[in-house]
PDB file of N, CA and C in Angstrom:
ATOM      1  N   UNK A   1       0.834  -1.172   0.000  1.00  0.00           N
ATOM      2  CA  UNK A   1       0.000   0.000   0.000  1.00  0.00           C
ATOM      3  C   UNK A   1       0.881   1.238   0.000  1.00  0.00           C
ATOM      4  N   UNK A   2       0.394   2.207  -0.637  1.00  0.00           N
ATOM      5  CA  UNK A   2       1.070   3.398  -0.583  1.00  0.00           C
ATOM      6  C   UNK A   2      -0.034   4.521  -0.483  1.00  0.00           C
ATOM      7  N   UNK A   3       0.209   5.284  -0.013  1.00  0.00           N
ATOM      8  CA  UNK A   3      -0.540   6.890   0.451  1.00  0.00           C
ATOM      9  C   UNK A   3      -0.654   7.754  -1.404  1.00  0.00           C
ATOM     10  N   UNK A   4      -1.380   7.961  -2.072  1.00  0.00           N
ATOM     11  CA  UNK A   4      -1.598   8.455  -3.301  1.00  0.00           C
ATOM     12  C   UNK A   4      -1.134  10.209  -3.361  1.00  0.00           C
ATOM     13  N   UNK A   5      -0.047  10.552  -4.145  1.00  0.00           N
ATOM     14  CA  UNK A   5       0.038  11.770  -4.577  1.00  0.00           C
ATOM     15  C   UNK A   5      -0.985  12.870  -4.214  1.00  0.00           C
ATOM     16  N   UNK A   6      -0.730  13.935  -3.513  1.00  0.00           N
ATOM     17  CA  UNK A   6      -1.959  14.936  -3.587  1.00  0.00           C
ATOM     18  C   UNK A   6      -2.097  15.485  -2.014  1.00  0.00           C
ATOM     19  N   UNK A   7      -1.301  14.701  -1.427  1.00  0.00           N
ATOM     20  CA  UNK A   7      -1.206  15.340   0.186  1.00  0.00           C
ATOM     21  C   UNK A   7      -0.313  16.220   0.344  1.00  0.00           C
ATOM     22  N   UNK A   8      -0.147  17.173   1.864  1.00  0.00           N
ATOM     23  CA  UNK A   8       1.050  17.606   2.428  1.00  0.00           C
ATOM     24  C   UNK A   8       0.098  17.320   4.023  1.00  0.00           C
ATOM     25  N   UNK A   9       1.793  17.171   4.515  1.00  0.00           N
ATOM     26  CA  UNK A   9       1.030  16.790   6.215  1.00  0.00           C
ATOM     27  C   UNK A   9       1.975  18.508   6.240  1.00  0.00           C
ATOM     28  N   UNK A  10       0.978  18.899   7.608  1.00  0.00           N
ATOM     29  CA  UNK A  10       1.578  20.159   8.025  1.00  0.00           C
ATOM     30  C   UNK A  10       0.802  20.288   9.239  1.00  0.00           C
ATOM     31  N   UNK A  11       1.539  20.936  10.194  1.00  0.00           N
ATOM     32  CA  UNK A  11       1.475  21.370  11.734  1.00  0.00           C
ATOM     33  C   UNK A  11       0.222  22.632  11.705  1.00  0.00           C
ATOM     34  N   UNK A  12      -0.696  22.352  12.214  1.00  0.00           N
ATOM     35  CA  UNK A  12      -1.613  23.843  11.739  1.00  0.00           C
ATOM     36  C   UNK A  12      -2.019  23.813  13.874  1.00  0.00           C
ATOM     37  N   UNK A  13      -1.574  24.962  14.143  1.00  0.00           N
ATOM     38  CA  UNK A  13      -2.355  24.759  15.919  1.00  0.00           C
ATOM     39  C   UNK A  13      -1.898  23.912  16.660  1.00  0.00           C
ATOM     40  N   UNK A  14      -0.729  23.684  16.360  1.00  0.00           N
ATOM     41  CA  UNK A  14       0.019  22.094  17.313  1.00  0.00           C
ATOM     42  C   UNK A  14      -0.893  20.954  16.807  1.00  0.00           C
ATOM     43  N   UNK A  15      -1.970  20.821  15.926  1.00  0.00           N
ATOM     44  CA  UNK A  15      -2.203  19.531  15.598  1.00  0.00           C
ATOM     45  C   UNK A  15      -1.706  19.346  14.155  1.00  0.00           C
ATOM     46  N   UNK A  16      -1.610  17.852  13.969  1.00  0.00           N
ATOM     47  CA  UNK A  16      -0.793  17.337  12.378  1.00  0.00           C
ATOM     48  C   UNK A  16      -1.590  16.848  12.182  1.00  0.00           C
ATOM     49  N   UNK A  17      -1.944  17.635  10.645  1.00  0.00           N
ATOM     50  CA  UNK A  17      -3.002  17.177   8.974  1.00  0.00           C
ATOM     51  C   UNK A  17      -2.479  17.162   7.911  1.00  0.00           C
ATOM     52  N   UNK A  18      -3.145  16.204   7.805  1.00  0.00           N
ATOM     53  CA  UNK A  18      -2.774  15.799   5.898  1.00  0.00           C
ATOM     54  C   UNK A  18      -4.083  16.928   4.952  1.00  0.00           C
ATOM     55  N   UNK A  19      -3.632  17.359   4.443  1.00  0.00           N
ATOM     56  CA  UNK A  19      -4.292  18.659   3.727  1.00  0.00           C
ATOM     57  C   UNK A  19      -3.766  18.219   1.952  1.00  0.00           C
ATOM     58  N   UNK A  20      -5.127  17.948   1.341  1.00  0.00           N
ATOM     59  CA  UNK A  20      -5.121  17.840  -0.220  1.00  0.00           C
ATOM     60  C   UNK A  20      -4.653  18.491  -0.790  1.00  0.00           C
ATOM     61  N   UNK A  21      -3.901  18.537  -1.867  1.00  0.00           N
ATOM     62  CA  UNK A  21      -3.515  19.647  -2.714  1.00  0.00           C
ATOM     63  C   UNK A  21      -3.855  19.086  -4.280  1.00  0.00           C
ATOM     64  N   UNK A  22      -3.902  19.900  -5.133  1.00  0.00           N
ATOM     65  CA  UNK A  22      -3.636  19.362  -6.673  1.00  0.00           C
ATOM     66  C   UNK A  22      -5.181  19.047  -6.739  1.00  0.00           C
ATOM     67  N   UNK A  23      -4.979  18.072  -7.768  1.00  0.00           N
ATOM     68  CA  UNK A  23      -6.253  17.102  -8.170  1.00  0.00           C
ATOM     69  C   UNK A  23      -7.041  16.454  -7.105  1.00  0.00           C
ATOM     70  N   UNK A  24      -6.159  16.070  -5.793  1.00  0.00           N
ATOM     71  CA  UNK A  24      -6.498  15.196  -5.078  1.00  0.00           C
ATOM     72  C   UNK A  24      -7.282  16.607  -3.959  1.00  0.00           C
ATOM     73  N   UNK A  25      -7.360  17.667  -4.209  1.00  0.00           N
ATOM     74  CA  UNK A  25      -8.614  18.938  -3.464  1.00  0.00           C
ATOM     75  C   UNK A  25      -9.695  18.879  -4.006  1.00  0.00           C
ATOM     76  N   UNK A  26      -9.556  18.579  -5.305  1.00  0.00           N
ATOM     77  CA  UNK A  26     -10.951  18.394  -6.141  1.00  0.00           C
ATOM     78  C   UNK A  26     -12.149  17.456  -6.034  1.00  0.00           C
ATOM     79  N   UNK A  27     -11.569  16.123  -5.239  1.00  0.00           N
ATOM     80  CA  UNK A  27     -11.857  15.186  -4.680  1.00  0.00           C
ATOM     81  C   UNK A  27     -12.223  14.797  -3.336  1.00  0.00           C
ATOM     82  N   UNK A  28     -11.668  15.608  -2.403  1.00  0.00           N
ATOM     83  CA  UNK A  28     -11.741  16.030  -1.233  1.00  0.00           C
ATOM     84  C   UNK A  28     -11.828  17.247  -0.374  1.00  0.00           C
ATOM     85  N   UNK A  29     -12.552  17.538   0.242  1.00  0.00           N
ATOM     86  CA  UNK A  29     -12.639  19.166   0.681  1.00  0.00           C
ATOM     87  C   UNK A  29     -12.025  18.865   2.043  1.00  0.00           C
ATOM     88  N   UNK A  30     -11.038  18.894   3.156  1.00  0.00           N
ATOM     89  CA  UNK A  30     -10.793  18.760   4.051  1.00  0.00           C
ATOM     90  C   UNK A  30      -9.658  18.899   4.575  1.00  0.00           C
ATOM     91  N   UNK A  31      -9.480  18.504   5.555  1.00  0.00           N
ATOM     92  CA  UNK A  31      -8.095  17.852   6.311  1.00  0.00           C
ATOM     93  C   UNK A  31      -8.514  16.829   6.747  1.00  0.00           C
ATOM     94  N   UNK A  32      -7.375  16.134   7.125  1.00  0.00           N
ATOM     95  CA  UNK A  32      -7.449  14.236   7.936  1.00  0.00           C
ATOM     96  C   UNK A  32      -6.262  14.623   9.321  1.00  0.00           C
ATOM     97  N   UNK A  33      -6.982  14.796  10.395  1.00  0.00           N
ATOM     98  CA  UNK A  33      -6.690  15.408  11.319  1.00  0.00           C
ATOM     99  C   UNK A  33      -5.480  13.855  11.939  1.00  0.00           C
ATOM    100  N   UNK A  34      -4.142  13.861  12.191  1.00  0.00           N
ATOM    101  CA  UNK A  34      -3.570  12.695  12.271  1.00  0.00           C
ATOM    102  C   UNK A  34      -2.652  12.657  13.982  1.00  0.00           C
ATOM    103  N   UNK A  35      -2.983  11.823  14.532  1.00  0.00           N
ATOM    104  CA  UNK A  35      -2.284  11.766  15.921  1.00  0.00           C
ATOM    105  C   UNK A  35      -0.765  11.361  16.208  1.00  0.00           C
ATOM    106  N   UNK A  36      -0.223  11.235  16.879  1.00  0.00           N
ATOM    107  CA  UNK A  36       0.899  10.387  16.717  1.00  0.00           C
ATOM    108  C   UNK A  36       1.704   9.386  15.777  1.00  0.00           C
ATOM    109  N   UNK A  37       0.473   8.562  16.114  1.00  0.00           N
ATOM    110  CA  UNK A  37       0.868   7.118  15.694  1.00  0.00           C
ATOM    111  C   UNK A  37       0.514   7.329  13.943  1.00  0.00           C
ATOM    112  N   UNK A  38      -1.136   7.805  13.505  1.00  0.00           N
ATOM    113  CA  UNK A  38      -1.280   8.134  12.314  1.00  0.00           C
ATOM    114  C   UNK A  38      -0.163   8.784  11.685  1.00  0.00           C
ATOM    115  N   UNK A  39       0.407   9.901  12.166  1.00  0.00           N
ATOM    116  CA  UNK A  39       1.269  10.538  11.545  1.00  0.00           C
ATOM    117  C   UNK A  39       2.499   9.892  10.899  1.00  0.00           C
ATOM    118  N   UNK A  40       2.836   8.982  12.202  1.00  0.00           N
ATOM    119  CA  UNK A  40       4.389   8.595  11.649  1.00  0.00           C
ATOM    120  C   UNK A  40       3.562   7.278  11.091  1.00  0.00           C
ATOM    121  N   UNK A  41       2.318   6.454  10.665  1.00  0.00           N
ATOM    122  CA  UNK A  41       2.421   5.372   9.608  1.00  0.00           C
ATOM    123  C   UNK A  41       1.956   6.400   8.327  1.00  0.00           C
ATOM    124  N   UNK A  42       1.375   7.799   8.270  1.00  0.00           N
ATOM    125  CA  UNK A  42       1.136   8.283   7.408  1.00  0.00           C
ATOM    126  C   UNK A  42       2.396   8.775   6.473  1.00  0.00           C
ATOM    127  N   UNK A  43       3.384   8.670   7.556  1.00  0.00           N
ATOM    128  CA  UNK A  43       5.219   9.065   6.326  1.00  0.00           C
ATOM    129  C   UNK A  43       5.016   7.998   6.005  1.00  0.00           C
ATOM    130  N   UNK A  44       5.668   6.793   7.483  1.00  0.00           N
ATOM    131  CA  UNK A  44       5.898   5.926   6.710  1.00  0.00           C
ATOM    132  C   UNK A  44       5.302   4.827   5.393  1.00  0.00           C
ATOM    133  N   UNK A  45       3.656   5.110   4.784  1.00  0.00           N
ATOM    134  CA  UNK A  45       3.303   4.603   4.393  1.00  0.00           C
ATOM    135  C   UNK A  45       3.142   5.805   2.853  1.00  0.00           C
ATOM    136  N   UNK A  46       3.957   6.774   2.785  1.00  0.00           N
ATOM    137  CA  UNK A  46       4.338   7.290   1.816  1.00  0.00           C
ATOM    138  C   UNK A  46       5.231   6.891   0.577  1.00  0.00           C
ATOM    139  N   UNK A  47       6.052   5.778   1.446  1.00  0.00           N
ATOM    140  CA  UNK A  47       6.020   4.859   0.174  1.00  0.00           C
ATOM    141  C   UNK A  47       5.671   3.642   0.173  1.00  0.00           C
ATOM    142  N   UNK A  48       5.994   2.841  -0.797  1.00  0.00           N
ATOM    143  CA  UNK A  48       5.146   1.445  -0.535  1.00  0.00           C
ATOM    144  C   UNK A  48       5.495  -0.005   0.495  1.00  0.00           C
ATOM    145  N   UNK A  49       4.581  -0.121   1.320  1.00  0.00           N
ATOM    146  CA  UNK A  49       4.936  -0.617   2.392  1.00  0.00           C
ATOM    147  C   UNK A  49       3.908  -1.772   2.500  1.00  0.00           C
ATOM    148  N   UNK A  50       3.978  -3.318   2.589  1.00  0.00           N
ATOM    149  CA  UNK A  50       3.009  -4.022   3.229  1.00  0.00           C
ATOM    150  C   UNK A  50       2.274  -3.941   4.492  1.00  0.00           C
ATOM    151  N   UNK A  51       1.459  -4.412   5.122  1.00  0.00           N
ATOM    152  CA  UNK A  51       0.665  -4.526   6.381  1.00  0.00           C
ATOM    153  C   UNK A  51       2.323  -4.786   7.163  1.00  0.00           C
ATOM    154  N   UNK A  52       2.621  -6.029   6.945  1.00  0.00           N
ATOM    155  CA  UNK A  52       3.658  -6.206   7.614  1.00  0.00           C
ATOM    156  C   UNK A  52       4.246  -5.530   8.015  1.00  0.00           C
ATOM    157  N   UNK A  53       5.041  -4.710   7.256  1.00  0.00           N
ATOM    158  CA  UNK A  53       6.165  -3.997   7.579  1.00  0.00           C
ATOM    159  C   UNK A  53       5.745  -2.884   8.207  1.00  0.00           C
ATOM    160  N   UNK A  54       4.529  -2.344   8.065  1.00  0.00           N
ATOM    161  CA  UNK A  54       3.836  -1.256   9.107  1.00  0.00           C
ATOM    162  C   UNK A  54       3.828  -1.751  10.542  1.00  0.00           C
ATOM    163  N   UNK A  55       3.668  -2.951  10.222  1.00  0.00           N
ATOM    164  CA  UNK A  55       3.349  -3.468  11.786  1.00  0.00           C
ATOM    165  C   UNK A  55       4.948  -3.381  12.525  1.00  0.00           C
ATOM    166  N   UNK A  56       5.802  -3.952  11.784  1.00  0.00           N
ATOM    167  CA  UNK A  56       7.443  -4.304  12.152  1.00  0.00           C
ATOM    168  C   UNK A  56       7.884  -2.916  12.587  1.00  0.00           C
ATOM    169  N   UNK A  57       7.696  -1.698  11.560  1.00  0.00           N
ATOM    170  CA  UNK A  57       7.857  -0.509  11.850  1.00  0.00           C
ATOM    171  C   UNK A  57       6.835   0.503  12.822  1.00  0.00           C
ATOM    172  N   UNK A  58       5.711   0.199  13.351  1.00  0.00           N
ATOM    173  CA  UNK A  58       5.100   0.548  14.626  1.00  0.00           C
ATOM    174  C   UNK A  58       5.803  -0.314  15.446  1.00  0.00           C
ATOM    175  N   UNK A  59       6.423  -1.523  15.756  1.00  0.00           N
ATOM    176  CA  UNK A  59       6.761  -2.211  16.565  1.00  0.00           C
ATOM    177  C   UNK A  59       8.183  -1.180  16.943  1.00  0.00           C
ATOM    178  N   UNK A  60       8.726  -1.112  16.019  1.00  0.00           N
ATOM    179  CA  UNK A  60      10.019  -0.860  16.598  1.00  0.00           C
ATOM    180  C   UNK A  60       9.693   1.157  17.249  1.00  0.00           C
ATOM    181  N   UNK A  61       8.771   1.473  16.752  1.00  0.00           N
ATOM    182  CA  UNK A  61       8.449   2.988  17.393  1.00  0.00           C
ATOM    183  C   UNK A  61       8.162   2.978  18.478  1.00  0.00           C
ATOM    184  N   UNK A  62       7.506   2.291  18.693  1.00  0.00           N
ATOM    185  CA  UNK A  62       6.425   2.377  20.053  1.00  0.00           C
ATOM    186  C   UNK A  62       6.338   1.127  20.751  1.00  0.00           C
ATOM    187  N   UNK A  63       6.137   1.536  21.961  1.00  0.00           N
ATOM    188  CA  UNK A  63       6.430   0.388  23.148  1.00  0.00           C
ATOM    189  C   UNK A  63       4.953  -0.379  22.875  1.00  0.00           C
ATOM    190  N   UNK A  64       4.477  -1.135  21.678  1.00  0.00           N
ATOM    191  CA  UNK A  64       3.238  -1.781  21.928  1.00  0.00           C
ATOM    192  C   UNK A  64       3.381  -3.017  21.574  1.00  0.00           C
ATOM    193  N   UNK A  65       2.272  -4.427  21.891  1.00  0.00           N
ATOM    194  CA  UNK A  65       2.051  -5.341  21.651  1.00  0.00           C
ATOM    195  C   UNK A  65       1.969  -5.746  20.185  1.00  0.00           C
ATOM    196  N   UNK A  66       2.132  -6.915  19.642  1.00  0.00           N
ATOM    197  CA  UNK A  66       1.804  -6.691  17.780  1.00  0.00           C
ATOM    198  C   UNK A  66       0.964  -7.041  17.718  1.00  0.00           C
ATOM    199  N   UNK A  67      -0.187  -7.612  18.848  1.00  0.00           N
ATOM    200  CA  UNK A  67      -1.807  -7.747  18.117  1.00  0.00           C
ATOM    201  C   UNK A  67      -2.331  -6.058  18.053  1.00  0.00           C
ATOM    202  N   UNK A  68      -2.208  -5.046  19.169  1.00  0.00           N
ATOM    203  CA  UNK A  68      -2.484  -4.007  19.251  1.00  0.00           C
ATOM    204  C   UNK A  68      -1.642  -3.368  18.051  1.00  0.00           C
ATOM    205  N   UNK A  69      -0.393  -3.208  17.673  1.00  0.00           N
ATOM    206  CA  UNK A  69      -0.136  -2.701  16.422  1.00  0.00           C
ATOM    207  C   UNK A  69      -0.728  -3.027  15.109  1.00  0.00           C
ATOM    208  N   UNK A  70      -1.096  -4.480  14.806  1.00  0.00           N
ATOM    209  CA  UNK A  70      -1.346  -5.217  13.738  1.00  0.00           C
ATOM    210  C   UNK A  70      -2.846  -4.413  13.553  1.00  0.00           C
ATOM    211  N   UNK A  71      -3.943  -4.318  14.719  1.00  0.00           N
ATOM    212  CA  UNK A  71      -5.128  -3.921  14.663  1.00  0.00           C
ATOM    213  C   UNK A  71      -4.930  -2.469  14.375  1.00  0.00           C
ATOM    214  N   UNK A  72      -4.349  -1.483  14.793  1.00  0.00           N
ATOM    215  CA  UNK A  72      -3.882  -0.064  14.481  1.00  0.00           C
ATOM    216  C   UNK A  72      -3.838  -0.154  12.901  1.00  0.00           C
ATOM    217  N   UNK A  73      -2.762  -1.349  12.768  1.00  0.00           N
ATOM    218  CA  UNK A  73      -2.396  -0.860  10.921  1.00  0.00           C
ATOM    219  C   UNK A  73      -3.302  -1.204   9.887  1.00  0.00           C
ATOM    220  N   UNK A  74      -4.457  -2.160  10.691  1.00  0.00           N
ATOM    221  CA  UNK A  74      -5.501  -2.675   9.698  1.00  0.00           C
ATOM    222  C   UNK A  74      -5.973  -1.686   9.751  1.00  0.00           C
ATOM    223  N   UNK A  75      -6.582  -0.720  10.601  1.00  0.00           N
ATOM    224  CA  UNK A  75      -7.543  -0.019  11.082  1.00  0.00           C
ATOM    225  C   UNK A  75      -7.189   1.283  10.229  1.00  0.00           C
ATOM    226  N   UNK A  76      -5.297   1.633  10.146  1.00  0.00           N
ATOM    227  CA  UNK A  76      -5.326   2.830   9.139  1.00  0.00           C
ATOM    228  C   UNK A  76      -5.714   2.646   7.694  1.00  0.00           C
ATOM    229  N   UNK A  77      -4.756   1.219   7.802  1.00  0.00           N
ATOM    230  CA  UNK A  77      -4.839   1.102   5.989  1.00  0.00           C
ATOM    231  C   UNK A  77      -6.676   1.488   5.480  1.00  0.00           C
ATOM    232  N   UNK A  78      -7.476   0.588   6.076  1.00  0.00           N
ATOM    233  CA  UNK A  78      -8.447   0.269   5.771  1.00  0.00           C
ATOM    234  C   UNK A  78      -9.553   1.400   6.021  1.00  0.00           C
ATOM    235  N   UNK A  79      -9.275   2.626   6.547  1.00  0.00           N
ATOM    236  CA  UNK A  79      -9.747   4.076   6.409  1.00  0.00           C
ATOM    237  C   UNK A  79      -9.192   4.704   4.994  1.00  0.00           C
ATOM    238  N   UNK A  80      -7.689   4.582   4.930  1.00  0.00           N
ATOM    239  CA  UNK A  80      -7.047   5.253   3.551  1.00  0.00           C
ATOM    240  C   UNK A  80      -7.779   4.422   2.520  1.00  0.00           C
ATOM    241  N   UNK A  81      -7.981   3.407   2.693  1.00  0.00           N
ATOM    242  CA  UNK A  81      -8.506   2.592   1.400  1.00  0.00           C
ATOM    243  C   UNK A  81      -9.968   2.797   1.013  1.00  0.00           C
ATOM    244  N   UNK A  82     -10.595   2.822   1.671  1.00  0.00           N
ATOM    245  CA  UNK A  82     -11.857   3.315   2.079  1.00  0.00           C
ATOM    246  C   UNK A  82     -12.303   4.453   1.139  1.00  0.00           C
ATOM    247  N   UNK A  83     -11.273   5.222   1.512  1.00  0.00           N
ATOM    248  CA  UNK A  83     -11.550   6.839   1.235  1.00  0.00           C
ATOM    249  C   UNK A  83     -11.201   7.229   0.030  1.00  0.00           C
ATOM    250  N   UNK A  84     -10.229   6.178  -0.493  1.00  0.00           N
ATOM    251  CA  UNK A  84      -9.563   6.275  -1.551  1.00  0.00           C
ATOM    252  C   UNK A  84      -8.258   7.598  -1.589  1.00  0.00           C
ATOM    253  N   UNK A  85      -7.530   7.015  -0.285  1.00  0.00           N
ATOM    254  CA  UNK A  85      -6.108   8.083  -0.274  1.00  0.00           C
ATOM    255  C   UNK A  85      -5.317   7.025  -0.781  1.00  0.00           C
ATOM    256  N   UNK A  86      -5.369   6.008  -0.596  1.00  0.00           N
ATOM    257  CA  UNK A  86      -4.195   5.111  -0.755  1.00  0.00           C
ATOM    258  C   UNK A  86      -4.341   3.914  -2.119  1.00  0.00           C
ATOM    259  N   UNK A  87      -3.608   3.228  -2.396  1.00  0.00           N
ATOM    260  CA  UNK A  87      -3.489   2.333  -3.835  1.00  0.00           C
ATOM    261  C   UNK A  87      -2.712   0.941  -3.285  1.00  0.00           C
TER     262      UNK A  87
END
């Protein structure tokens, strides 16, 4: 999976959003308001990355369990996919 052309993440108020730009505003009117954990799988899933390796790479970030990571990374992918941010 990879995150689709058309974002910028940026600091707006001490909170971090992914804000559309290009073609991909035309499609979306918003921001995707992103926490911590969203944020850093939202780089890291800037380029192309399996479930796996999201999980391997939340593992090594953060002090968590890998059923609790594994459920996190289903849970992002499967919003981006959803929404159609990601491919």
């Amino acid at each position: 999976m990879k995150i689709k052309k058309g974002f910028v993440v940026r600091t707006v108020g001490g909170e971090c959003v992914a804000v559309p730009v290009g073609e991909m505003s035309k499609n979306f009117h918003g921001m995707i308001n992103l926490n911590g954990t969203a944020e850093f799988l939202w780089n890291f899933y800037s380029e192309e990355h399996s479930l796996d390796e999201g999980v391997a790479a939340l593992l090594n970030e953060y002090d968590v369990d890998e059923s609790l990571a594994r459920a996190d990374v289903e849970r992002f992918m499967g919003i981006l996919l959803k929404n159609g941010f990601a491919e």
